[in-house]
Protein backbone atom coordinates (compact mmCIF):
# COMPACT_ATOMS: atom_id res chain seq x y z
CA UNK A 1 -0.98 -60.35 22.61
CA UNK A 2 -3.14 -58.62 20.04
CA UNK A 3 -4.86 -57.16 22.90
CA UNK A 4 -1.82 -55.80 25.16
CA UNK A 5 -0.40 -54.07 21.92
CA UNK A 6 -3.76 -52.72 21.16
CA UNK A 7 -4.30 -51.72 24.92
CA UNK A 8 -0.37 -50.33 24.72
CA UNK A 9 -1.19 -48.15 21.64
CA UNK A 10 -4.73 -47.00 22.93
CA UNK A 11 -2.59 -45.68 26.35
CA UNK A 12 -0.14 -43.13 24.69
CA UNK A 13 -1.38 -39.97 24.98
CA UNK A 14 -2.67 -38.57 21.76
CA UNK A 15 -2.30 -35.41 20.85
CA UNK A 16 -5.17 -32.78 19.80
CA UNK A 17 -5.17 -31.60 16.32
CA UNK A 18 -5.37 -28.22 16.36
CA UNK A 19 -6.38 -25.70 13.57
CA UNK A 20 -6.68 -21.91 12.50
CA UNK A 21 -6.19 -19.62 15.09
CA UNK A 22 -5.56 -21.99 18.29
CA UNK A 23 -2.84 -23.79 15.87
CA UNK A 24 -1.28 -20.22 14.81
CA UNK A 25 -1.06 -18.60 18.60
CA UNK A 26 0.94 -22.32 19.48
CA UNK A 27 3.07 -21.34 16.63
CA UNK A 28 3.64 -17.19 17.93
CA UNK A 29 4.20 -18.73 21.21
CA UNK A 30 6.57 -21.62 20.30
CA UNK A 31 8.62 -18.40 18.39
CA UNK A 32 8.85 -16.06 21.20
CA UNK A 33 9.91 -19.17 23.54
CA UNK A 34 12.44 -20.01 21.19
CA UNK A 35 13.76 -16.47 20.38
CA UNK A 36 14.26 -16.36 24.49
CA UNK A 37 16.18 -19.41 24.33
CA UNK A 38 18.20 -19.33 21.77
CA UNK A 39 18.12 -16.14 20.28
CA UNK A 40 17.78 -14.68 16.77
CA UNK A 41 20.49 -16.41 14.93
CA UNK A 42 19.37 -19.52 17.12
CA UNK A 43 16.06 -19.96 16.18
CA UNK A 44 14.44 -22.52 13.25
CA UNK A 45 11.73 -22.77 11.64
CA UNK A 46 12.37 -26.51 12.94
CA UNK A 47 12.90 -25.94 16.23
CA UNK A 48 9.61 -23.26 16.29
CA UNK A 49 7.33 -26.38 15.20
CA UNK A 50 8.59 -29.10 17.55
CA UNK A 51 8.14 -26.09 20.40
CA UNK A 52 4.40 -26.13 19.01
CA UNK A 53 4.14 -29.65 18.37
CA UNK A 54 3.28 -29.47 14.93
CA UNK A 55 4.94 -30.30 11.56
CA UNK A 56 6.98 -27.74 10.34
CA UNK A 57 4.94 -27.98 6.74
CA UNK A 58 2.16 -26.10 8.94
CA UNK A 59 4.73 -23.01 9.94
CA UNK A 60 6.26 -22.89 6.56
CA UNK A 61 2.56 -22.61 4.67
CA UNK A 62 1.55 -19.37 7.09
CA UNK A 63 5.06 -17.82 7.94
CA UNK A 64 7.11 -18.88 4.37
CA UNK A 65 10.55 -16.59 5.97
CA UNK A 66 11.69 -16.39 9.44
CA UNK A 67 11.64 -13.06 9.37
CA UNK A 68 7.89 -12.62 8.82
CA UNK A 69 7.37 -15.68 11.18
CA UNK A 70 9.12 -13.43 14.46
CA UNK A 71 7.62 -9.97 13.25
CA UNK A 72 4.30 -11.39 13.96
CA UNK A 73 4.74 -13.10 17.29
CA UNK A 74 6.09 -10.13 18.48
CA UNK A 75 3.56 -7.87 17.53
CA UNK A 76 1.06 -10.22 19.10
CA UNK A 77 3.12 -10.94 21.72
CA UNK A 78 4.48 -7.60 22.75
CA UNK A 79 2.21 -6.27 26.14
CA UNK A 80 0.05 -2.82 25.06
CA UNK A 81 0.61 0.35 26.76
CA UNK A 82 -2.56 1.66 26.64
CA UNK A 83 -3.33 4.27 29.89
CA UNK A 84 -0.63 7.13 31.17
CA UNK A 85 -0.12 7.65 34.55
CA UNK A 86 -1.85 10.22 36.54
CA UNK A 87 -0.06 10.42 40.17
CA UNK A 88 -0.59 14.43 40.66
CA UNK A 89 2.89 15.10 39.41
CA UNK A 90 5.01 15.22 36.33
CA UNK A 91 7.96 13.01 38.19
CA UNK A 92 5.57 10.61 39.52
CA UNK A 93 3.93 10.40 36.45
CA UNK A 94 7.11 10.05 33.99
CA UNK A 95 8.42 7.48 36.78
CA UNK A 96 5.65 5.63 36.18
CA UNK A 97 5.55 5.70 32.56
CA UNK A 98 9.04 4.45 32.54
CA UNK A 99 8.42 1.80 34.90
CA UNK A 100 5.89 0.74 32.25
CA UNK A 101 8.01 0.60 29.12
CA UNK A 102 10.56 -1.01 31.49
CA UNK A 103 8.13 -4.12 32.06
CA UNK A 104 7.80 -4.32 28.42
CA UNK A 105 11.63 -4.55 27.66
CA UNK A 106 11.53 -7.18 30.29
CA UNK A 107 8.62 -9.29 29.51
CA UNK A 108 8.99 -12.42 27.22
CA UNK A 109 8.22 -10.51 24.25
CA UNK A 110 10.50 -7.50 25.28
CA UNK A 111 13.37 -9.87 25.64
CA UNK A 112 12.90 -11.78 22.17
CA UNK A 113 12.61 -8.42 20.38
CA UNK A 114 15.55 -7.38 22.22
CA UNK A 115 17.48 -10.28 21.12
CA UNK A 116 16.36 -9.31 17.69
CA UNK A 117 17.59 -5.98 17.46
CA UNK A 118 20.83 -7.11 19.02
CA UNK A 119 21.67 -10.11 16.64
CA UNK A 120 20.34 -8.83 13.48
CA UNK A 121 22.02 -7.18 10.48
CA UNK A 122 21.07 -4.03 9.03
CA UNK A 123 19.18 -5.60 5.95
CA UNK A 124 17.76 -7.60 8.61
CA UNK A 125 17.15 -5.27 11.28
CA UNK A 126 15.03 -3.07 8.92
CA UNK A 127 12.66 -5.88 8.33
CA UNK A 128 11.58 -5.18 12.67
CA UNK A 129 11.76 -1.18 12.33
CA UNK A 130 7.94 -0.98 11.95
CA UNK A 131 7.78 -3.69 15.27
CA UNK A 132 9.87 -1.75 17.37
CA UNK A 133 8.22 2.07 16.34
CA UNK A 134 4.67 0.71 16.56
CA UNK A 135 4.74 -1.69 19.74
CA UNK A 136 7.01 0.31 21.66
CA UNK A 137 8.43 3.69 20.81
CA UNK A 138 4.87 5.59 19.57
CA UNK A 139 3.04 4.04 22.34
CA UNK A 140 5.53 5.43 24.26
CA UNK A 141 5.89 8.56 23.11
CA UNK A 142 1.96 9.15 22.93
CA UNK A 143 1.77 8.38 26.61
CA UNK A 144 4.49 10.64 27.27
CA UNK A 145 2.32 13.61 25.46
CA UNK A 146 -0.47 12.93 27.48
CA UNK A 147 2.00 13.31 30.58
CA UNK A 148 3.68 16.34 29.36
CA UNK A 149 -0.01 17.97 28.14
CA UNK A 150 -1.16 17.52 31.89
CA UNK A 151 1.75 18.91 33.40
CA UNK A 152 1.25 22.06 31.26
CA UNK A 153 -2.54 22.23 32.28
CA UNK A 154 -1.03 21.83 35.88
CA UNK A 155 1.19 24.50 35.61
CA UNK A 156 4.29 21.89 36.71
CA UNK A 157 5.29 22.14 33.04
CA UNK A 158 6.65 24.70 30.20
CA UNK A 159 4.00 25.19 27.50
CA UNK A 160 7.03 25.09 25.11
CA UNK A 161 7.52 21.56 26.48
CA UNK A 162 5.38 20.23 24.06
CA UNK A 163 7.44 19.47 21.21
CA UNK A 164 9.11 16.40 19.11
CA UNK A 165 12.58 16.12 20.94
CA UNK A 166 11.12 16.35 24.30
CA UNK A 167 8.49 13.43 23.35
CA UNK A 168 11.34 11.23 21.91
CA UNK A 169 13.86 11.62 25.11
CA UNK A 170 12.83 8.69 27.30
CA UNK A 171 12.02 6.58 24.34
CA UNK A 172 15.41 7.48 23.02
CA UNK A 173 17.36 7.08 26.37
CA UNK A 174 15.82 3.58 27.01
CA UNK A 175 16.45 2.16 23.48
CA UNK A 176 20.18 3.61 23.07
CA UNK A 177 21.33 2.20 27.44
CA UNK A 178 19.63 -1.26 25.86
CA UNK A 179 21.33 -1.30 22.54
CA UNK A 180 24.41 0.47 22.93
CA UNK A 181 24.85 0.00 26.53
CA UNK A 182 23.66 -3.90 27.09
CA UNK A 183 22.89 -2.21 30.20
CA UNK A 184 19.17 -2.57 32.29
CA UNK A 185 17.32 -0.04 33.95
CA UNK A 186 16.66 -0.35 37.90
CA UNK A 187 14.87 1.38 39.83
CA UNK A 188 17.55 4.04 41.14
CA UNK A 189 18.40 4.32 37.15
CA UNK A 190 15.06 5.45 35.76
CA UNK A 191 15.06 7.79 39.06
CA UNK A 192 17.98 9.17 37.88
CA UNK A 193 17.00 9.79 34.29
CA UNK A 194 13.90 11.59 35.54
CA UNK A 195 15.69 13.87 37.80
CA UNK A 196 18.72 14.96 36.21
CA UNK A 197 17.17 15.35 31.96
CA UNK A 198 13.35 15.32 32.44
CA UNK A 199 12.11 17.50 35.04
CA UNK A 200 14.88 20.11 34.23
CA UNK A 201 13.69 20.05 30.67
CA UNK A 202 10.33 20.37 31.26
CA UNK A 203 10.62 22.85 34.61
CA UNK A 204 8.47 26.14 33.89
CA UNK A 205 11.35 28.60 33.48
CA UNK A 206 9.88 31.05 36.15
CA UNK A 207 10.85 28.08 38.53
């Protein structure tokens, strides 16, 4: 008997401790999941640790408020946007771009963030401004210059194109349909957006 509960025991799987950074990406992950799941107001400290199969002493010692816990796994999480387009035109390119930011709003990370922004109060919602600006909207909008600067060197583009409002458009549009709206973007949408505000703002006005 003392060998069948011994050979019992010995069977269950066992699993690997895991420390430092392999134990802290299992947490990120286990947040994001959770944040996909169940949403902002949804989502434990609890919960986050069984989803990373780890005591919840372990998420509490590196992330002490939720808050912090979610800012970081979406930073880390969030995909980078780190080349712009370069199809031969300024529509191509801007398609492109949006296309892009799109895949971002949809990824796991897009979603949670979204979820975020959506759920959260304004005390709250503060705490994520610096997430949202640096992982989405300036890598954006830096893209977008590169874009525009092309165009201009092209001759497809107004030099007075170059400015702050025209850099913050898609940026803006995307965030406000998503917020707002609680609507998506397809395909024929981003077309759209392109067409009807982008390349008549940024049209050479000899055109």
């Amino acid at each position: 008997m003392v060998t069948s509960r011994w050979s019992a025991a010995s069977a269950r799987p066992v699993s690997p401790r895991r420390r430092g950074a392999v134990l802290e990406r299992a947490i990120l992950d286990a947040a994001l999941e959770q944040l996909g799941a169940v949403g902002w107001k949804g989502l434990t400290m609890e919960g986050v640790a069984a989803g990373a199969q780890t005591g919840k002493a372990a998420v509490y010692r590196r992330w002490p408020r939720k808050e912090d816990l979610v800012a970081d796994a979406l930073v880390t999480g969030l995909p980078r946007m780190e080349t712009a387009p370069d199809l031969g035109s300024v529509r191509e390119d801007l398609l492109a771009l949006c296309r892009q930011v799109r895949r971002i709003m949809y990824s796991p990370p897009g979603l949670a963030l979204r979820a975020v922004i959506h759920e959260c109060d304004q005390v709250q919602a503060e705490r994520f401004q610096s997430v949202i600006v640096g992982g989405v909207v300036e890598p954006t909008v830096q893209l977008l210059r590169e874009v525009i600067m092309r165009g201009i060197e092209r001759g497809d583009v107004r030099p007075d194109a170059a400015n702050g409002y025209v850099f913050d458009a898609v940026p803006a549009m995307m965030m406000y349909r998503s917020k707002m709206c609680l609507s998506e973007w397809s395909d024929e949408d981003l077309e759209e957006m392109i067409d009807q505000l982008m390349v008549p703002l940024l049209r050479p006005h000899a055109a």
